[in-house]
N, C-alpha and C. Protein backbone atom coordinates (compact mmCIF):
# COMPACT_ATOMS: atom_id res chain seq x y z
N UNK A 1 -1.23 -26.44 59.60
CA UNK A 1 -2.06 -27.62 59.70
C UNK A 1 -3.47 -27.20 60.12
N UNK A 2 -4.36 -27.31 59.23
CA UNK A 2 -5.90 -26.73 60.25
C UNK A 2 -6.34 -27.83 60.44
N UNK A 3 -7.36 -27.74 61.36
CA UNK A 3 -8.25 -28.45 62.17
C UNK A 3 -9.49 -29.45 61.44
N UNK A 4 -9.60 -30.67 61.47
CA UNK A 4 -10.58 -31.09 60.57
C UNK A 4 -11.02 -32.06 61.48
N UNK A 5 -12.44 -32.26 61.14
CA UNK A 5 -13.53 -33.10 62.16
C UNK A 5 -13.08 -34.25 62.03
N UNK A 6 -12.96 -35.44 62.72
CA UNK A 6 -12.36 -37.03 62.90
C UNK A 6 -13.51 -37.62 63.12
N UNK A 7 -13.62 -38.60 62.46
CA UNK A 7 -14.92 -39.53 63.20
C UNK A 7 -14.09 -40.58 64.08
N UNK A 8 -14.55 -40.15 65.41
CA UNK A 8 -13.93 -40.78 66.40
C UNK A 8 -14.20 -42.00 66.49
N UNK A 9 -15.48 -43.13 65.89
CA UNK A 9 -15.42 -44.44 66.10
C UNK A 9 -13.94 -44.80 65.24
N UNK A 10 -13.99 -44.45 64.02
CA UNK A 10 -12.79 -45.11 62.87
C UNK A 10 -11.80 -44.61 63.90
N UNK A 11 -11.56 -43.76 64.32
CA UNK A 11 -9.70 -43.17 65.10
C UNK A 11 -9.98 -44.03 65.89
N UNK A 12 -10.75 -44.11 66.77
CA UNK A 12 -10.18 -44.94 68.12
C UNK A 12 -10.09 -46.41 67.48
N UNK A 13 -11.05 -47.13 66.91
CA UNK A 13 -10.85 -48.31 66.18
C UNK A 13 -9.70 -48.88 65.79
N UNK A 14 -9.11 -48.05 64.96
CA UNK A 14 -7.62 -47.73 63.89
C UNK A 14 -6.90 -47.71 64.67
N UNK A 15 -6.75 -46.66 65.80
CA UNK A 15 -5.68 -46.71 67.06
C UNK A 15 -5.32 -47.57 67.72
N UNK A 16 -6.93 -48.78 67.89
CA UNK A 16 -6.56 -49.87 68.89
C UNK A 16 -5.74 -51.17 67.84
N UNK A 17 -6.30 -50.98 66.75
CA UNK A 17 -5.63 -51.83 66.02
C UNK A 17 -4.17 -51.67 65.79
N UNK A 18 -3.86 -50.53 65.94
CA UNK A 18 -2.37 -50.51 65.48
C UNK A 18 -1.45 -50.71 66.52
N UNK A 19 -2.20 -49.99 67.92
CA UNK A 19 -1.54 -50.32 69.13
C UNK A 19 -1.23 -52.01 69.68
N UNK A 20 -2.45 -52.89 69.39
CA UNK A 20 -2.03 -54.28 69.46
C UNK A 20 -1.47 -54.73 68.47
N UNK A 21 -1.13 -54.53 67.33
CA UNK A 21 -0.16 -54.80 66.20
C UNK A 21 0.96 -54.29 66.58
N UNK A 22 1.52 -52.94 67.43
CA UNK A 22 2.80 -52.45 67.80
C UNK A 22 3.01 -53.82 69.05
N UNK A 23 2.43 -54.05 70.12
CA UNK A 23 2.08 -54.62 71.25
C UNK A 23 2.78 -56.13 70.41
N UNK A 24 2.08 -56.56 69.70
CA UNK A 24 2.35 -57.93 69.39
C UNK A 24 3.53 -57.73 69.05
N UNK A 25 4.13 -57.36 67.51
CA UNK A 25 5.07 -57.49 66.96
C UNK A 25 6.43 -56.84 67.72
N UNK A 26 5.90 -56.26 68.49
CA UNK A 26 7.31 -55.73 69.84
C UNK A 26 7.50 -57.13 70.62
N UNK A 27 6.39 -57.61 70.86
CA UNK A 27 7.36 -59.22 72.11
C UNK A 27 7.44 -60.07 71.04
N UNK A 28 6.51 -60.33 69.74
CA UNK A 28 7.60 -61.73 69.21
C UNK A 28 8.83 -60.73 68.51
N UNK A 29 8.88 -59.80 67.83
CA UNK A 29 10.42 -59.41 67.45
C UNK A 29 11.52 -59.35 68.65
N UNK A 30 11.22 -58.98 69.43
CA UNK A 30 11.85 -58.73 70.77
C UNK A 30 12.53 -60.18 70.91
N UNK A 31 11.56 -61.29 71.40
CA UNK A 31 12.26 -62.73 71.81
C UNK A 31 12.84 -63.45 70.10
N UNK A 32 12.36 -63.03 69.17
CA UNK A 32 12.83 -63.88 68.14
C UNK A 32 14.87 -63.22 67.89
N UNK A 33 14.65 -62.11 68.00
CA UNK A 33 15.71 -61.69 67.22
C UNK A 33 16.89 -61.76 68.64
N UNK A 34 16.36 -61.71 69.84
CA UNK A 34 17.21 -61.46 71.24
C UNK A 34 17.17 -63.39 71.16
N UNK A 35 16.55 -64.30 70.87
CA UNK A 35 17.05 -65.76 71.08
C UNK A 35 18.04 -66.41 69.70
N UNK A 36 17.55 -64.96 68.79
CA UNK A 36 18.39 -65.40 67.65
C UNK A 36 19.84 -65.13 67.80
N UNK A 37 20.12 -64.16 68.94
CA UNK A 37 21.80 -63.31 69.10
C UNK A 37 21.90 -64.07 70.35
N UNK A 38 21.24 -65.19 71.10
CA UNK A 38 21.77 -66.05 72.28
C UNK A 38 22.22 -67.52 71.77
N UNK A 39 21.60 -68.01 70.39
CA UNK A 39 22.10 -68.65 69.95
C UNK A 39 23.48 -68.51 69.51
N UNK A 40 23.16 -67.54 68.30
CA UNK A 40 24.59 -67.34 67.57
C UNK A 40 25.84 -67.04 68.70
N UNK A 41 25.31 -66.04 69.90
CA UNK A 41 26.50 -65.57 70.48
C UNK A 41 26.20 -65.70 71.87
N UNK A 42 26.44 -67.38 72.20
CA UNK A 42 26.24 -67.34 73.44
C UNK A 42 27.38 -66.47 74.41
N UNK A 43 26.54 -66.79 76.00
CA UNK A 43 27.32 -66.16 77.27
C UNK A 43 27.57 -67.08 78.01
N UNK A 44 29.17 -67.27 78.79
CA UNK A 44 29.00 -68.34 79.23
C UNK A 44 28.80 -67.85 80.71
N UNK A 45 28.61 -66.54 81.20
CA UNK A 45 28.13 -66.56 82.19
C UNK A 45 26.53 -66.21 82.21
N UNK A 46 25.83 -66.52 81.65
CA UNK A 46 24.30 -66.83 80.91
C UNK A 46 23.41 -65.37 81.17
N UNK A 47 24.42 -64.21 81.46
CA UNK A 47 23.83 -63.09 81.22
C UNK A 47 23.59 -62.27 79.88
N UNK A 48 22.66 -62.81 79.60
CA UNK A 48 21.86 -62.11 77.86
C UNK A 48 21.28 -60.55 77.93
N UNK A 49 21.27 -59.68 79.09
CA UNK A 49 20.79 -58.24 78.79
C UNK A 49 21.19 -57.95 77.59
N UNK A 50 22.48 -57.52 77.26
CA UNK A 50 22.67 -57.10 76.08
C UNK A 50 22.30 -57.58 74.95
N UNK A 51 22.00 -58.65 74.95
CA UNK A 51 21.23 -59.18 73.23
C UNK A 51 20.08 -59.10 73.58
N UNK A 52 19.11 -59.16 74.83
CA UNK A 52 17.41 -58.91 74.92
C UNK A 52 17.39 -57.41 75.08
N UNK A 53 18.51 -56.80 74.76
CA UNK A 53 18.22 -54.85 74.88
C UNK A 53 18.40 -54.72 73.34
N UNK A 54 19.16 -55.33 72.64
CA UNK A 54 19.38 -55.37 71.43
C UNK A 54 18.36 -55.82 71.05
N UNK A 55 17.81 -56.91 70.87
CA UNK A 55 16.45 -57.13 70.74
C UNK A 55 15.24 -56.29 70.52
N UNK A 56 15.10 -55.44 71.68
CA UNK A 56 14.02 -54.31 72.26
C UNK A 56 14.11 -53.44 71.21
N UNK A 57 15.47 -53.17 70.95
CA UNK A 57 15.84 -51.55 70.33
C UNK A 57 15.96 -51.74 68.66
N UNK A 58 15.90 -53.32 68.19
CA UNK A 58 16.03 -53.47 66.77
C UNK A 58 14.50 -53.54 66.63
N UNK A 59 13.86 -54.49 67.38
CA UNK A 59 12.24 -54.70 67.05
C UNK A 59 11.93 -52.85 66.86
N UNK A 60 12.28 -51.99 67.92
CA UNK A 60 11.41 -50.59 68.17
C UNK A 60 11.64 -49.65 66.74
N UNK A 61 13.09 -49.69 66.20
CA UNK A 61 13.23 -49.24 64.87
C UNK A 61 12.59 -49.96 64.24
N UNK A 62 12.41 -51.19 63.60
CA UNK A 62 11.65 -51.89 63.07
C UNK A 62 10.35 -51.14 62.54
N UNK A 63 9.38 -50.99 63.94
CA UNK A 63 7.78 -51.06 63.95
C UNK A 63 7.88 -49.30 63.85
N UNK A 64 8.95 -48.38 64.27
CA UNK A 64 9.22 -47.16 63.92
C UNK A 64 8.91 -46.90 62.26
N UNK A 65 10.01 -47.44 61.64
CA UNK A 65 10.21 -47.41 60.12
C UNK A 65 8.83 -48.02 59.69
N UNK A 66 8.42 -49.09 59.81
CA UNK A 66 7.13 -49.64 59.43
C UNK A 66 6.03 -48.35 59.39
N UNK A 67 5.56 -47.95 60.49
CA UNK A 67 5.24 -46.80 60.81
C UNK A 67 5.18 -45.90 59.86
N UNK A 68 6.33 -45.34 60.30
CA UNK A 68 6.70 -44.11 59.01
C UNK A 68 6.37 -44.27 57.77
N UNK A 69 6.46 -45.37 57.35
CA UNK A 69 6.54 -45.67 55.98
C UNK A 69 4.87 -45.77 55.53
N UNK A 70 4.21 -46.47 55.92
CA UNK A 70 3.06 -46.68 56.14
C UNK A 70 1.84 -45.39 56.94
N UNK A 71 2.59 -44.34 57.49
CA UNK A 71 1.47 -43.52 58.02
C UNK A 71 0.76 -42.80 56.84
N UNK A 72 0.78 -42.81 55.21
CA UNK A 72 -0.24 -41.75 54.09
C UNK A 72 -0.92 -43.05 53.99
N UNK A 73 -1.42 -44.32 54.11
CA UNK A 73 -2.19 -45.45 53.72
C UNK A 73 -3.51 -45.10 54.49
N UNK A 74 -4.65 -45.23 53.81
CA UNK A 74 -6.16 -44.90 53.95
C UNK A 74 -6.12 -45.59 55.72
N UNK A 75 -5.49 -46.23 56.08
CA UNK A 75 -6.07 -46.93 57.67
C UNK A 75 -5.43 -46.16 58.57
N UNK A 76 -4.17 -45.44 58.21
CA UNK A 76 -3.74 -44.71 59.13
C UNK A 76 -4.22 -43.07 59.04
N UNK A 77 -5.32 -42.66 58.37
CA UNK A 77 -5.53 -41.35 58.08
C UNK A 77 -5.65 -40.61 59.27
N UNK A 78 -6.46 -40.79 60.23
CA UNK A 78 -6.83 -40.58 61.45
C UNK A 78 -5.75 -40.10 62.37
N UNK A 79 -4.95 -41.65 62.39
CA UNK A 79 -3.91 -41.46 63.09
C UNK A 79 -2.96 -41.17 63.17
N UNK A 80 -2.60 -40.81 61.47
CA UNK A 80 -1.58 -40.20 61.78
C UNK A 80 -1.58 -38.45 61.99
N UNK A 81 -2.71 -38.40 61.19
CA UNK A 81 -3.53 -36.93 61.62
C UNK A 81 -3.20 -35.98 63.04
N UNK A 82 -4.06 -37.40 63.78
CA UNK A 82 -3.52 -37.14 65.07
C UNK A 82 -2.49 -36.93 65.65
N UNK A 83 -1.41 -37.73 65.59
CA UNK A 83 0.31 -37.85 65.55
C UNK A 83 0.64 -36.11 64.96
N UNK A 84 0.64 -35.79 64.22
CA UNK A 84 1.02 -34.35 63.41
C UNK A 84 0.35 -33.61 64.23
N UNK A 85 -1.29 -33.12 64.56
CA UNK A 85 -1.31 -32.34 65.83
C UNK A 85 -1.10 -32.89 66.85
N UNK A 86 -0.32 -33.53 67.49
CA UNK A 86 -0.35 -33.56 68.52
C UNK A 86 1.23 -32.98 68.72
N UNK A 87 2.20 -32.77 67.54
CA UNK A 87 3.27 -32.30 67.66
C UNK A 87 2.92 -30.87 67.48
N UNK A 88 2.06 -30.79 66.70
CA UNK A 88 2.18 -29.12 66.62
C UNK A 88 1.61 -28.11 67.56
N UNK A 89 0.58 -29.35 68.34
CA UNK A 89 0.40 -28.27 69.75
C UNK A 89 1.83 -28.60 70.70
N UNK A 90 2.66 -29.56 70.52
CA UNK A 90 4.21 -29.39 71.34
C UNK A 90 4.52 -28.71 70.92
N UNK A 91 4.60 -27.96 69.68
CA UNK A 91 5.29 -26.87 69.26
C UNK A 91 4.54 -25.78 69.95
N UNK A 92 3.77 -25.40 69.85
CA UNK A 92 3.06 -24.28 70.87
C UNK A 92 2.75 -24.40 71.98
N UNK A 93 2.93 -25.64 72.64
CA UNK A 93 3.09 -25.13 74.03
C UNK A 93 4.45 -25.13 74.73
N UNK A 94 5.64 -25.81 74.18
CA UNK A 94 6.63 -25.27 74.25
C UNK A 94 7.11 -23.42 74.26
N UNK A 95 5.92 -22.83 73.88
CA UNK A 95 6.72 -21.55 73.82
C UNK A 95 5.31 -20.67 74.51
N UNK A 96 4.02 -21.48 75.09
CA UNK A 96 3.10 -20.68 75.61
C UNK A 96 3.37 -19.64 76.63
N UNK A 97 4.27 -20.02 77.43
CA UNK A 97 4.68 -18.55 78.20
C UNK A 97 5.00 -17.26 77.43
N UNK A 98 5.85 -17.37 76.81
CA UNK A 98 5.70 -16.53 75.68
C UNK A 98 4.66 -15.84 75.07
N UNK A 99 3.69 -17.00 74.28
CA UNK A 99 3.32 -16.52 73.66
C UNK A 99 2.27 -15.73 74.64
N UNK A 100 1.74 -16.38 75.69
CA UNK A 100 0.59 -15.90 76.62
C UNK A 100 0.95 -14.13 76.64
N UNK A 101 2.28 -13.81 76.89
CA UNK A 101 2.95 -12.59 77.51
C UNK A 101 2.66 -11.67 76.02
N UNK A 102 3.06 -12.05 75.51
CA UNK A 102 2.74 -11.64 73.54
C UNK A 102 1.29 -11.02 73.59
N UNK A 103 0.14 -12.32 74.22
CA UNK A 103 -1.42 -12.18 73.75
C UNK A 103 -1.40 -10.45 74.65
N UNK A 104 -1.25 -10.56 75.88
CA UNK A 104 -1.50 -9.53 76.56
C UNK A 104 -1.10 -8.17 76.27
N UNK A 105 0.05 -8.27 75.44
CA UNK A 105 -0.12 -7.35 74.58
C UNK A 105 -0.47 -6.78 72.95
N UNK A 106 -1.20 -7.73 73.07
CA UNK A 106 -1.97 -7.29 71.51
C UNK A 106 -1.60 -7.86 70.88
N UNK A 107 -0.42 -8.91 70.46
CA UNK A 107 0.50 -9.86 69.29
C UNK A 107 -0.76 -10.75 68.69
N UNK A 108 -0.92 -9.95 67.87
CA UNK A 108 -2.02 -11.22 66.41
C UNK A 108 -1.94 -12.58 66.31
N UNK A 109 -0.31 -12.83 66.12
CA UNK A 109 0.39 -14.31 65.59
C UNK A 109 -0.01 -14.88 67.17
N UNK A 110 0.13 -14.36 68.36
CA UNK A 110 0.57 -14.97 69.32
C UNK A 110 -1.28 -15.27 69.68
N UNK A 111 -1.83 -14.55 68.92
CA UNK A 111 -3.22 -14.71 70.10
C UNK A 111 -3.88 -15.88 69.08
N UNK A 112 -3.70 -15.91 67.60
CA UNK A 112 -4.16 -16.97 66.89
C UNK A 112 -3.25 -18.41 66.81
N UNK A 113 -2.36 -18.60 67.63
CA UNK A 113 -1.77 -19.56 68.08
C UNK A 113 -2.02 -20.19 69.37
N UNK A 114 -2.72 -19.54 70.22
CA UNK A 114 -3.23 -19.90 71.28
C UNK A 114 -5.00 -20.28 71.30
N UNK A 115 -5.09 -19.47 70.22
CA UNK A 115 -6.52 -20.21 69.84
C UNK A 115 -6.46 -21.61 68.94
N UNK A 116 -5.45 -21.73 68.09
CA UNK A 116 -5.32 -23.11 67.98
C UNK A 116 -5.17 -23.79 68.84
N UNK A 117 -4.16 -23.61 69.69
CA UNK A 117 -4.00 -24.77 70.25
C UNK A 117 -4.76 -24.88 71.34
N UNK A 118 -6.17 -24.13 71.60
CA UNK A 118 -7.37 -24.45 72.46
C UNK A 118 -7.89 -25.18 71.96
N UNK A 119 -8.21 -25.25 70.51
CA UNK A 119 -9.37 -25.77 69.61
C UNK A 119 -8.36 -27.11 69.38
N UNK A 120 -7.29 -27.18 69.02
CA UNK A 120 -6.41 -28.43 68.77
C UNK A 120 -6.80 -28.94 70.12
N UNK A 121 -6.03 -28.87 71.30
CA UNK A 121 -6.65 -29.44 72.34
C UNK A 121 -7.85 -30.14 73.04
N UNK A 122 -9.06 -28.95 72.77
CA UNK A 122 -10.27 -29.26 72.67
C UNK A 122 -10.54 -31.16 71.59
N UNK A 123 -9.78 -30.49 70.31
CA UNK A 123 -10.54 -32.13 69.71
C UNK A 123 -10.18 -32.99 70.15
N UNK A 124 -8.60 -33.55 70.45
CA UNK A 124 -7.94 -34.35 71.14
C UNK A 124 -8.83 -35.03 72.47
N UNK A 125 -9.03 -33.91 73.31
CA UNK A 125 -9.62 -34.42 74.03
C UNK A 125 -10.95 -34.94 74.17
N UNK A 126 -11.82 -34.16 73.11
CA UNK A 126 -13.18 -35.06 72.97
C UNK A 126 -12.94 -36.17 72.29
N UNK A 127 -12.18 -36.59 71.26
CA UNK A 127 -11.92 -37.98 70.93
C UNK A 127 -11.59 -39.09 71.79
N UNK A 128 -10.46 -38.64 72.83
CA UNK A 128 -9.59 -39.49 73.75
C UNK A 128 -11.07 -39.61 75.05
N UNK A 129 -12.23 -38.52 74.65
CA UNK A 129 -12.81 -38.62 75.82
C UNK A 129 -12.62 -38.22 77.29
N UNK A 130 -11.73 -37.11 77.38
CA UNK A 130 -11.12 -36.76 78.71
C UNK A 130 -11.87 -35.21 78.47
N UNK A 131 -13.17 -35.15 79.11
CA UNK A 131 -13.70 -34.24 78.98
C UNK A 131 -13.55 -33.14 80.30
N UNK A 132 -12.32 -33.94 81.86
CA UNK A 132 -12.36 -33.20 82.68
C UNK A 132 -11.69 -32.31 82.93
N UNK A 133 -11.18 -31.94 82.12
CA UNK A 133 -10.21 -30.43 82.11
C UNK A 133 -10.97 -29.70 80.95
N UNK A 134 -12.39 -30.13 80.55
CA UNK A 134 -12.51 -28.91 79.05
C UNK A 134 -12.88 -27.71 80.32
N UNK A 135 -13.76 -27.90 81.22
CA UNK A 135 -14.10 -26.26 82.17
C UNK A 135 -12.93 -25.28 82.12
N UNK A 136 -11.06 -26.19 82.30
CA UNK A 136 -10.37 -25.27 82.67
C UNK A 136 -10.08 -24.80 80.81
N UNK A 137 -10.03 -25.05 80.09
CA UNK A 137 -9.94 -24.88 78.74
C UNK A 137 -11.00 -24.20 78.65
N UNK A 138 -12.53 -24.37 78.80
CA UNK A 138 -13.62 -23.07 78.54
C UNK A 138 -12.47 -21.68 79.09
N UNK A 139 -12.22 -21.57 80.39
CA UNK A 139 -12.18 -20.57 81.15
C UNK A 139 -11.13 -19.78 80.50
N UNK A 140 -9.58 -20.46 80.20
CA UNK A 140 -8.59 -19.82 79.57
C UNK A 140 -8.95 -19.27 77.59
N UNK A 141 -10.24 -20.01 76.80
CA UNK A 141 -10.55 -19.45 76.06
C UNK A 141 -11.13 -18.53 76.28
N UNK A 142 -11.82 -18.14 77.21
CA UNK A 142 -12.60 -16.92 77.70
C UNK A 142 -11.92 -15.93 77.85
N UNK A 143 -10.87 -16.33 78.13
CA UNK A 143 -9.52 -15.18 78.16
C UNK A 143 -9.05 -14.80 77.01
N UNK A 144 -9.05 -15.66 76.16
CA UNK A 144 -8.15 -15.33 74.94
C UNK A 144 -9.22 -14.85 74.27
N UNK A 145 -10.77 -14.83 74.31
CA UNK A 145 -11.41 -14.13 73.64
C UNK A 145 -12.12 -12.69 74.03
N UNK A 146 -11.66 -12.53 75.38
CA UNK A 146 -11.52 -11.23 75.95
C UNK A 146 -10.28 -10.38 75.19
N UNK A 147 -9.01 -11.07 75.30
CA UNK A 147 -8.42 -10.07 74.70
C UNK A 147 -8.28 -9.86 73.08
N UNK A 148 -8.69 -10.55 72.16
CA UNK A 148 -9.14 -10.29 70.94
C UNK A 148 -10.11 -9.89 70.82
N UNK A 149 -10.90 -9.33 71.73
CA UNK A 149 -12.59 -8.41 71.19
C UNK A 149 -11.59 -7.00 72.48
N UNK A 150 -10.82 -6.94 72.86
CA UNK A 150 -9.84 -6.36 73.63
C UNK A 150 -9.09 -5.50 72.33
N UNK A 151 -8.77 -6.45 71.47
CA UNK A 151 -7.20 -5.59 70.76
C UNK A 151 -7.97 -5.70 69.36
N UNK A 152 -9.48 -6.26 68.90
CA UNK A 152 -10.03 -6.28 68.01
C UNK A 152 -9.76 -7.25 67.16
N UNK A 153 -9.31 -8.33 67.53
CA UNK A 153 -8.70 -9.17 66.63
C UNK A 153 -9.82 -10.35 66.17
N UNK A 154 -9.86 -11.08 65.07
CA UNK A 154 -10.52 -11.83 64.84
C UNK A 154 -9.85 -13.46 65.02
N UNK A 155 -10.19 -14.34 65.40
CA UNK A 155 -9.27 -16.01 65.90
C UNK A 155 -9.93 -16.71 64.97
N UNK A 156 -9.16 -17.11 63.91
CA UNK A 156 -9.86 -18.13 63.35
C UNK A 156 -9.05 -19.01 63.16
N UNK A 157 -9.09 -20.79 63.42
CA UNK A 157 -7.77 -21.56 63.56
C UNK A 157 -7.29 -21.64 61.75
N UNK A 158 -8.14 -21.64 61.03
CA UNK A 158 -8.00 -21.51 59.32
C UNK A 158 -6.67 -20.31 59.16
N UNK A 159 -6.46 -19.53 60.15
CA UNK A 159 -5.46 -18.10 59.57
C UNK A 159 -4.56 -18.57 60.36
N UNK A 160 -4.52 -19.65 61.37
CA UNK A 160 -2.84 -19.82 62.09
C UNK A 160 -1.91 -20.72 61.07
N UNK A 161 -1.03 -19.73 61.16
CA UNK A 161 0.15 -20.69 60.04
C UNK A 161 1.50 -20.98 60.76
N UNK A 162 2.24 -22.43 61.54
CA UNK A 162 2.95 -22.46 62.89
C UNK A 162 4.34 -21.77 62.46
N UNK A 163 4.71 -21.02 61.22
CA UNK A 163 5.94 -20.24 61.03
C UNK A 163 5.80 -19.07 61.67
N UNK A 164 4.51 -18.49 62.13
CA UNK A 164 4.56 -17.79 63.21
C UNK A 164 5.22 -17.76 64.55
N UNK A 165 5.14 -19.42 64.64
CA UNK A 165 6.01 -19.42 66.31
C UNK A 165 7.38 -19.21 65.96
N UNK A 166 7.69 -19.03 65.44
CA UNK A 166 9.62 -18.54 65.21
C UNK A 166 9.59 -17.36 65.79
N UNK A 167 8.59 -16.27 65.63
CA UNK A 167 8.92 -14.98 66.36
C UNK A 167 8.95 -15.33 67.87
N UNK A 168 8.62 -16.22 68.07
CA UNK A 168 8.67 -16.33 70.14
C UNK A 168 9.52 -17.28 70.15
């Protein structure tokens, strides 16, 4: 997956829209379909959890599948963009101990996987606007570009391909 510039007004825009469209259609599916299973199947001791959990969990597949189905449509480009890295830096940082132990010794795959997922990180967070951890992110790229001018290596996020993380 490489890295491509977002225009952050359209993402955040797109995001808020979809988030109050999840927001809405979660409480009316929620009460329509949980008053629709208190009708059909009342309780006569008037405890309904189980049809307002049923409720919760049919609306959540629902707006899931909707989702899915709908994330290649021009409004979700952004976001779903986002959604895909944001799994694929879980995929690498799930195994950063690793791979960190890898960089220090010279591992190519391991040191251009950690430069992604600085630079993945990095965009995330200038979009979301949480600019107070980039110092500790400068400092640990400073590292990772010590030891690739270290072991001679060149980082470019264009050459990380994530079938690399199988070796760690």
């Amino acid at each position: 997956m490489q890295l491509i510039d977002i225009n952050k007004k359209r993402y955040r825009r797109h995001l808020n829209y979809i988030i109050v469209a999840c927001v809405i259609s979660l409480t009316t599916g929620c009460l329509v379909i949980s008053q629709l299973l208190i009708a059909l199947f009342p309780d006569a001791s008037g405890s309904h959890f189980h049809w307002n959990l049923t409720g919760v969990v049919v609306t959540s597949l629902l707006i899931g599948l909707i989702l899915n189905k709908y994330r290649t449509h021009d409004f979700m480009t952004e976001v779903s963009y986002i959604w895909d890295l944001k799994q694929a830096l879980n995929r690498i940082n799930r195994k950063m101990r690793k791979l960190k132990a890898a960089a220090e010794d010279g591992n190519v795959n391991a040191l251009l996987a950690i430069h992604y997922s600085y630079a993945g990180s990095r965009l995330l967070w200038q979009l979301d606007d949480n600019l107070i951890i980039m110092d500790e992110l400068a400092i640990d790229q400073a590292e990772i570009d010590r030891l690739a001018v270290k072991y001679k290596v060149t980082l470019d996020t264009e050459s990380y391909d994530e079938a690399v993380l199988k070796e760690f």
